[in-house]
Protein backbone atom coordinates (compact mmCIF):
# COMPACT_ATOMS: atom_id res chain seq x y z
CA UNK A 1 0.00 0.00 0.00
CA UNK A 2 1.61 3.56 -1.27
CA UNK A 3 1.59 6.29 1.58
CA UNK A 4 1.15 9.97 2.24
CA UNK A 5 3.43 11.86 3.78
CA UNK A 6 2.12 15.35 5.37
CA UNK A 7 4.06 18.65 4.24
CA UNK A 8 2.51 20.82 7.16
CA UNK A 9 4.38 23.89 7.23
CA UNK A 10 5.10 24.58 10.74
CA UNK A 11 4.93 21.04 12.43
CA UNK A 12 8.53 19.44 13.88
CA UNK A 13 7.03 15.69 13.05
CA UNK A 14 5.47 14.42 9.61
CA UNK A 15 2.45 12.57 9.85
CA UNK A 16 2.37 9.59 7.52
CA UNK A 17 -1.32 7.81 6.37
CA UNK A 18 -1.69 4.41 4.45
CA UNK A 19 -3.54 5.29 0.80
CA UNK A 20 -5.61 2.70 -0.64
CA UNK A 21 -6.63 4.65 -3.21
CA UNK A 22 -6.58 8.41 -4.72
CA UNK A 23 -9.72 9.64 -5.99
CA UNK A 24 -8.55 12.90 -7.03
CA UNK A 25 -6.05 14.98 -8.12
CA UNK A 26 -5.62 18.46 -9.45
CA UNK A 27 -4.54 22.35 -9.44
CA UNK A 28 -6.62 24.94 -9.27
CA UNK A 29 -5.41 28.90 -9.72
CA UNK A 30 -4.50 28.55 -6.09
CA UNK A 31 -3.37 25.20 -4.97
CA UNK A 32 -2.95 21.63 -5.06
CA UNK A 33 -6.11 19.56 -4.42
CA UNK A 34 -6.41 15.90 -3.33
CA UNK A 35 -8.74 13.58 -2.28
CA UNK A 36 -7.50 10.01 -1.01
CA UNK A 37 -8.90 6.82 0.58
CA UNK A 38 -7.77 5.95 4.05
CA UNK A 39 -8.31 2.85 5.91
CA UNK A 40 -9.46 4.40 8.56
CA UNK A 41 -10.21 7.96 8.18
CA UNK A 42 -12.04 7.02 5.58
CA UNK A 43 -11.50 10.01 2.32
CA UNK A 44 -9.36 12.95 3.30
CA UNK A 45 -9.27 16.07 1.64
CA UNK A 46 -5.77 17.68 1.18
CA UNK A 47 -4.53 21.34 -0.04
CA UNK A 48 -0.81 21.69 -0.43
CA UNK A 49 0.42 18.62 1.16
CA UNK A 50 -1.93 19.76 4.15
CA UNK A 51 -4.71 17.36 5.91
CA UNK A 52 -7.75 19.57 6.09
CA UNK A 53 -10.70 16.91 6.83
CA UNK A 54 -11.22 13.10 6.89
CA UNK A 55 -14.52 11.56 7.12
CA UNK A 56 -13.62 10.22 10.27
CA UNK A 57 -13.44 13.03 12.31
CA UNK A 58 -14.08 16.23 10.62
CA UNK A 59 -16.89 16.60 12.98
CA UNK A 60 -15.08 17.40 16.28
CA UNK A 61 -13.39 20.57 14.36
CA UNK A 62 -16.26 22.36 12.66
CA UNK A 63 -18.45 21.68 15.73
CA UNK A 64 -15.90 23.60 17.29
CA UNK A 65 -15.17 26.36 15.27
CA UNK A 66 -18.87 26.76 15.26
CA UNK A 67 -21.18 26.13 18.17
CA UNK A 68 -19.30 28.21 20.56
CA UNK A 69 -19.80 31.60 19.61
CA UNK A 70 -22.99 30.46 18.01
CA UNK A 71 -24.42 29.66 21.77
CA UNK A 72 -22.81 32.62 23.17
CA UNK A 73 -24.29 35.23 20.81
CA UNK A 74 -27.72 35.82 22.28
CA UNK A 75 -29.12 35.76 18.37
CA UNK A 76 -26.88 34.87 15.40
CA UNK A 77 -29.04 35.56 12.18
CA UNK A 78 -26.19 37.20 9.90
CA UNK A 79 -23.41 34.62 9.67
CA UNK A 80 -20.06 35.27 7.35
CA UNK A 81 -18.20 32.08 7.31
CA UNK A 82 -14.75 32.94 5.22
CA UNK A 83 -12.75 29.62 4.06
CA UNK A 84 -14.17 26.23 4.69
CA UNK A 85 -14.89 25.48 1.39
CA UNK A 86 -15.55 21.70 2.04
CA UNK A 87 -18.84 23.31 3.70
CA UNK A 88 -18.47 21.90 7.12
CA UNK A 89 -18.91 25.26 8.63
CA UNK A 90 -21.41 26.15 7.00
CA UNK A 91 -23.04 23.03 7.52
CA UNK A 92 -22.95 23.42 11.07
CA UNK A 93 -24.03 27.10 10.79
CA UNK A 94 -27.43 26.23 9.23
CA UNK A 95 -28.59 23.98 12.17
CA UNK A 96 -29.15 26.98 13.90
CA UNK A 97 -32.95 27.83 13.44
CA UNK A 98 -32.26 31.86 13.93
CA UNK A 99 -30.08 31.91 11.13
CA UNK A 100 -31.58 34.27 8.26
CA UNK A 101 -28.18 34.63 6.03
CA UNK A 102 -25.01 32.91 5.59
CA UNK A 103 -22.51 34.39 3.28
CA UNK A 104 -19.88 31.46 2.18
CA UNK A 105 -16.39 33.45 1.25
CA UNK A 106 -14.25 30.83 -0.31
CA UNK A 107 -11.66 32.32 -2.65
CA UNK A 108 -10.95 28.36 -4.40
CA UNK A 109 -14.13 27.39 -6.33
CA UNK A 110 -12.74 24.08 -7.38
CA UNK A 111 -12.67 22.81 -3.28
CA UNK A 112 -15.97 23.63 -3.27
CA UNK A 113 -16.38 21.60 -6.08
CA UNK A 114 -14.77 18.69 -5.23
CA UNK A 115 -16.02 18.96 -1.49
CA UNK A 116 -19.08 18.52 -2.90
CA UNK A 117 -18.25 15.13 -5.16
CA UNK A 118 -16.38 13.05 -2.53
CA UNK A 119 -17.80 14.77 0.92
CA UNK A 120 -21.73 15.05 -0.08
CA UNK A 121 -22.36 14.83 3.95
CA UNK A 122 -19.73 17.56 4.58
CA UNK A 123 -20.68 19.56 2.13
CA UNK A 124 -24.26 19.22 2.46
CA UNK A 125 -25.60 23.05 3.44
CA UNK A 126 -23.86 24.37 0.70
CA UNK A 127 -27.18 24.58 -1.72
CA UNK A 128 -29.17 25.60 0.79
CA UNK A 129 -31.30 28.93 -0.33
CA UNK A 130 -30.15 31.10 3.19
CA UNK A 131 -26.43 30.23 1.60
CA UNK A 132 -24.77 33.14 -0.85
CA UNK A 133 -21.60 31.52 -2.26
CA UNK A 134 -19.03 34.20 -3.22
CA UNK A 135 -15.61 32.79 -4.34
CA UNK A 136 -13.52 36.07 -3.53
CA UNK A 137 -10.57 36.86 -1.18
CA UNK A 138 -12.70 36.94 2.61
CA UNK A 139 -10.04 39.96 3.62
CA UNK A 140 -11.64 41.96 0.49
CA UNK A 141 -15.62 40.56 1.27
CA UNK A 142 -15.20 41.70 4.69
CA UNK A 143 -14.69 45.18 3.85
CA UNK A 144 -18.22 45.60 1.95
CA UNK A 145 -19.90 45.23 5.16
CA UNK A 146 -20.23 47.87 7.98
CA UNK A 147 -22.08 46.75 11.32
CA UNK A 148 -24.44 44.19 9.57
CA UNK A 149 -23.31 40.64 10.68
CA UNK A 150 -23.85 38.91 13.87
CA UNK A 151 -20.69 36.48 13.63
CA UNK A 152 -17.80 36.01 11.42
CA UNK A 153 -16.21 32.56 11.40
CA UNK A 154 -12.81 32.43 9.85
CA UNK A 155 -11.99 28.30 8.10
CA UNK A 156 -8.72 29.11 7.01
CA UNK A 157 -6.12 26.86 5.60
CA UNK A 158 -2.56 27.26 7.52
CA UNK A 159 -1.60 31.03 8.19
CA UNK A 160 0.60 30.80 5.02
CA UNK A 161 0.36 32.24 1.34
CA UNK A 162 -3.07 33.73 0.67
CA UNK A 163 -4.51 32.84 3.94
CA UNK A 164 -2.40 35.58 5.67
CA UNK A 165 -4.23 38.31 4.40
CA UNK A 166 -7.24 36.70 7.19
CA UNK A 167 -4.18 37.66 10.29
CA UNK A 168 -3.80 41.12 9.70
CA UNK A 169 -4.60 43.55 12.44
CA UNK A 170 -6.10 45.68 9.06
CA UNK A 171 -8.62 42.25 8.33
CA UNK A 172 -9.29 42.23 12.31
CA UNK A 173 -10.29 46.15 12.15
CA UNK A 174 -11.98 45.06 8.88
CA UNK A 175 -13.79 42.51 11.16
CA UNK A 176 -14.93 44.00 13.45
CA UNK A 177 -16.44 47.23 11.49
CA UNK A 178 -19.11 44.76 9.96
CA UNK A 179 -19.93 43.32 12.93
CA UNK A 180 -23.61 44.54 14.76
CA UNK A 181 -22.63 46.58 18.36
CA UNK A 182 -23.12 42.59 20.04
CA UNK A 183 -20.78 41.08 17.03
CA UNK A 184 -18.51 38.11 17.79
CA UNK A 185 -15.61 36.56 15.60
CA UNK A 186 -13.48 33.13 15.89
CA UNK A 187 -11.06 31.81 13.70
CA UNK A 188 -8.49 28.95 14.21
CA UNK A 189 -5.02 29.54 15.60
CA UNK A 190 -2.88 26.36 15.28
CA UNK A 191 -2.00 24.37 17.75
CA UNK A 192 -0.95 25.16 21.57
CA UNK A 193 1.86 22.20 21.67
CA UNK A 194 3.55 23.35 18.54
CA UNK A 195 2.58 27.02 17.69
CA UNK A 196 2.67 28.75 20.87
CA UNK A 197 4.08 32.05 19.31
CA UNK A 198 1.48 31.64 16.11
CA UNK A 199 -1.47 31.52 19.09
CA UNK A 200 -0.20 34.57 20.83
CA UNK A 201 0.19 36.57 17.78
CA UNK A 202 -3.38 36.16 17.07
CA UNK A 203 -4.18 37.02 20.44
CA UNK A 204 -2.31 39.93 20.15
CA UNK A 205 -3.33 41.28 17.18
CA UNK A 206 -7.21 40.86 18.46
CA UNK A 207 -6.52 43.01 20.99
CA UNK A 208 -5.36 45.73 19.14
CA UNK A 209 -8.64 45.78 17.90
CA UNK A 210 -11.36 44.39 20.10
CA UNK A 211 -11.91 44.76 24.01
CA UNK A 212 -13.13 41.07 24.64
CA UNK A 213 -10.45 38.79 23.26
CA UNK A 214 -10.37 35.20 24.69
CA UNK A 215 -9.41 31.42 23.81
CA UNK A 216 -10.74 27.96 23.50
CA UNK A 217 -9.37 24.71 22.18
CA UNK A 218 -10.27 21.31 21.48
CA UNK A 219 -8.55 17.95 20.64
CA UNK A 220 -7.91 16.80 16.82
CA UNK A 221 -6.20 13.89 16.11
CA UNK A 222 -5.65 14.61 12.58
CA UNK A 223 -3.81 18.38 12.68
CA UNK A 224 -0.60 18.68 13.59
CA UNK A 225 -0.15 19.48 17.70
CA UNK A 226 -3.10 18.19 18.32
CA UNK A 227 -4.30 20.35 20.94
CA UNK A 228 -6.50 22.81 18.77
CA UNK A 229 -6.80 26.47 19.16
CA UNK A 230 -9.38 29.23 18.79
CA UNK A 231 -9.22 32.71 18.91
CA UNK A 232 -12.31 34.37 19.38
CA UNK A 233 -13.52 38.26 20.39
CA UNK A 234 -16.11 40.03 21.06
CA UNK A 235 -17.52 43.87 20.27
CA UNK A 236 -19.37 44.07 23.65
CA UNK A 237 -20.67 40.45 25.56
CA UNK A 238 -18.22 38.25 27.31
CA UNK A 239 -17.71 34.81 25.00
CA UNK A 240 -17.63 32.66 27.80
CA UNK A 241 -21.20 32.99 28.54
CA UNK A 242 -23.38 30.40 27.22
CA UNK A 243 -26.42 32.44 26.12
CA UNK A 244 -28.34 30.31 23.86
CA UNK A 245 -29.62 26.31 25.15
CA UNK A 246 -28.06 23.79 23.19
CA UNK A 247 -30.73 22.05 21.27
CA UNK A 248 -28.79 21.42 17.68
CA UNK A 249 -27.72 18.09 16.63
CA UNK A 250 -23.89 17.55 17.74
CA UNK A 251 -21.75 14.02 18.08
CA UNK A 252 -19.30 16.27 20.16
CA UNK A 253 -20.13 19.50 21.47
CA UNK A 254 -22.48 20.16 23.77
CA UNK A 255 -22.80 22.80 27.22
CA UNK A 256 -20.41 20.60 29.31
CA UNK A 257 -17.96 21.28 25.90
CA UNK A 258 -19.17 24.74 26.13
CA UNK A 259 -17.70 25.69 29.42
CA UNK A 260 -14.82 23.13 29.95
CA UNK A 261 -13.16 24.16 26.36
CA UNK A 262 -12.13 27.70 27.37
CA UNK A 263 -8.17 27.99 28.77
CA UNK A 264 -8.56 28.21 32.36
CA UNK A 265 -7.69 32.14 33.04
CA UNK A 266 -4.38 30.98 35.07
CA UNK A 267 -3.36 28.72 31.87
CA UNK A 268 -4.05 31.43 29.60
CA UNK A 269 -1.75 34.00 31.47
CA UNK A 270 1.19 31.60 31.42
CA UNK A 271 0.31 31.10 27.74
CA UNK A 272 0.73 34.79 27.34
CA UNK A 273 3.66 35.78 29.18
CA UNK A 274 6.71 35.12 26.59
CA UNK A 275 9.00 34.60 29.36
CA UNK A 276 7.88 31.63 30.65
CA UNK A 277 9.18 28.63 27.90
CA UNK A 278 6.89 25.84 27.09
């Protein structure tokens, strides 16, 4: 059996998966795209040598990067969700009954494409008639709105090549002028084991802009450290506030989730202060 070896860009280990079969192959104006078989996690979508899902546990990530700030916002109607173009996200997004509008920024059409040929169950909200597709840089969509959506979810690939336009202090200003005065934003950070400095960059580039800037992880086998990060602020309400009953559908999160995913505050400072080595 022929094997894939992971390029991730910033990892000190390579992770190495057994390939029964590839189903696809190909290059779009922005990157390389594969789909392979796994015997166990099942098909995988890659970008540039990258992991970005598996059938197998996909789930635990975009229930993540989507259910918390979608319970703590009192009323999320008005949902951007930039990246994610294999439409978990989005798919998440839309079991939310209050939600009125999601605008899908992908700026790689064919991944949306070919998320929706080999992951029909990922991909699976993208046709929905609340969904607006728009295949455009999200750093350049962002900036057409002022103070009209409720929360901004950022699906980014690594923060490398045309993703780092979505790290900017100008995108996070950017961000947080179309949010409403109750607006809240998350996007993914790496990993706490092995991009410590990546996760406090973030952090400190959110609070440059916003007043309420926290953090919240979660485990993922499949991406490299492991131990998942997510930056999230706020315009106004405190994020760790669970302001909505869980009542959607989830194999993962749920309120106990909720509340145990946040970095304990004393965790979080040491994660903070530079001079302590980890």
């Amino acid at each position: 059996m022929i094997k894939f070896f992971e390029k991730d860009p910033y990892s000190p280990i390579q992770y190495v998966y057994e390939v029964e079969k590839v189903l696809y192959k190909g290059r779009s104006a922005f990157q390389d795209i594969m789909v392979i078989q796994n015997p166990y996690f099942g098909k995988m979508l890659i970008l540039d040598g990258v992991v970005q899902i598996t059938e197998k546990d996909e789930f635990f990530y975009h229930e993540m990067l989507v259910h918390v700030l979608m319970h703590s916002h009192p009323n999320p109607r008005s949902i951007v969700v930039i990246g994610g173009g294999d439409g978990g996200a989005v798919r998440e997004v839309l079991k939310h009954d209050l939600v009125e509008k999601v605008y899908f920024v992908e700026i790689d059409e064919e991944v949306i494409s070919v998320s929706k040929k080999f992951f029909p169950n990922v991909a699976s909200g993208i046709d929905d008639k609340r969904v607006e597709i728009r295949c455009m840089d999200g750093a350049e969509f962002i900036k057409e709105k002022i103070n009209e959506i409720d929360v901004i979810i950022v699906d980014s690939t690594d923060i490398i090549g045309f993703a780092k336009s979505l790290f900017t202090v100008e995108f996070f200003k950017s961000v947080k002028n179309a949010l409403h005065e109750d607006g809240m934003f998350v996007t993914l950070s790496e990993s706490l084991h092995f991009h410590r400095n990546m996760v406090i960059e973030v952090q400190e580039a959110l609070k440059l802009i916003f007043p309420i800037v926290d953090l919240y992880t979660a485990p993922l086998a499949t991406y490299a450290g492991n131990w998942w990060t997510f930056s999230a602020a706020s315009k106004k309400l405190p994020l760790r506030e669970m302001r909505r009953q869980h009542k959607v559908v989830t194999k993962y999160f749920n309120a106990e989730i909720f509340y145990s995913s946040f970095l304990p505050l004393s965790v979080y400072e040491n994660l903070m202060n530079k001079e302590l080595s980890w």
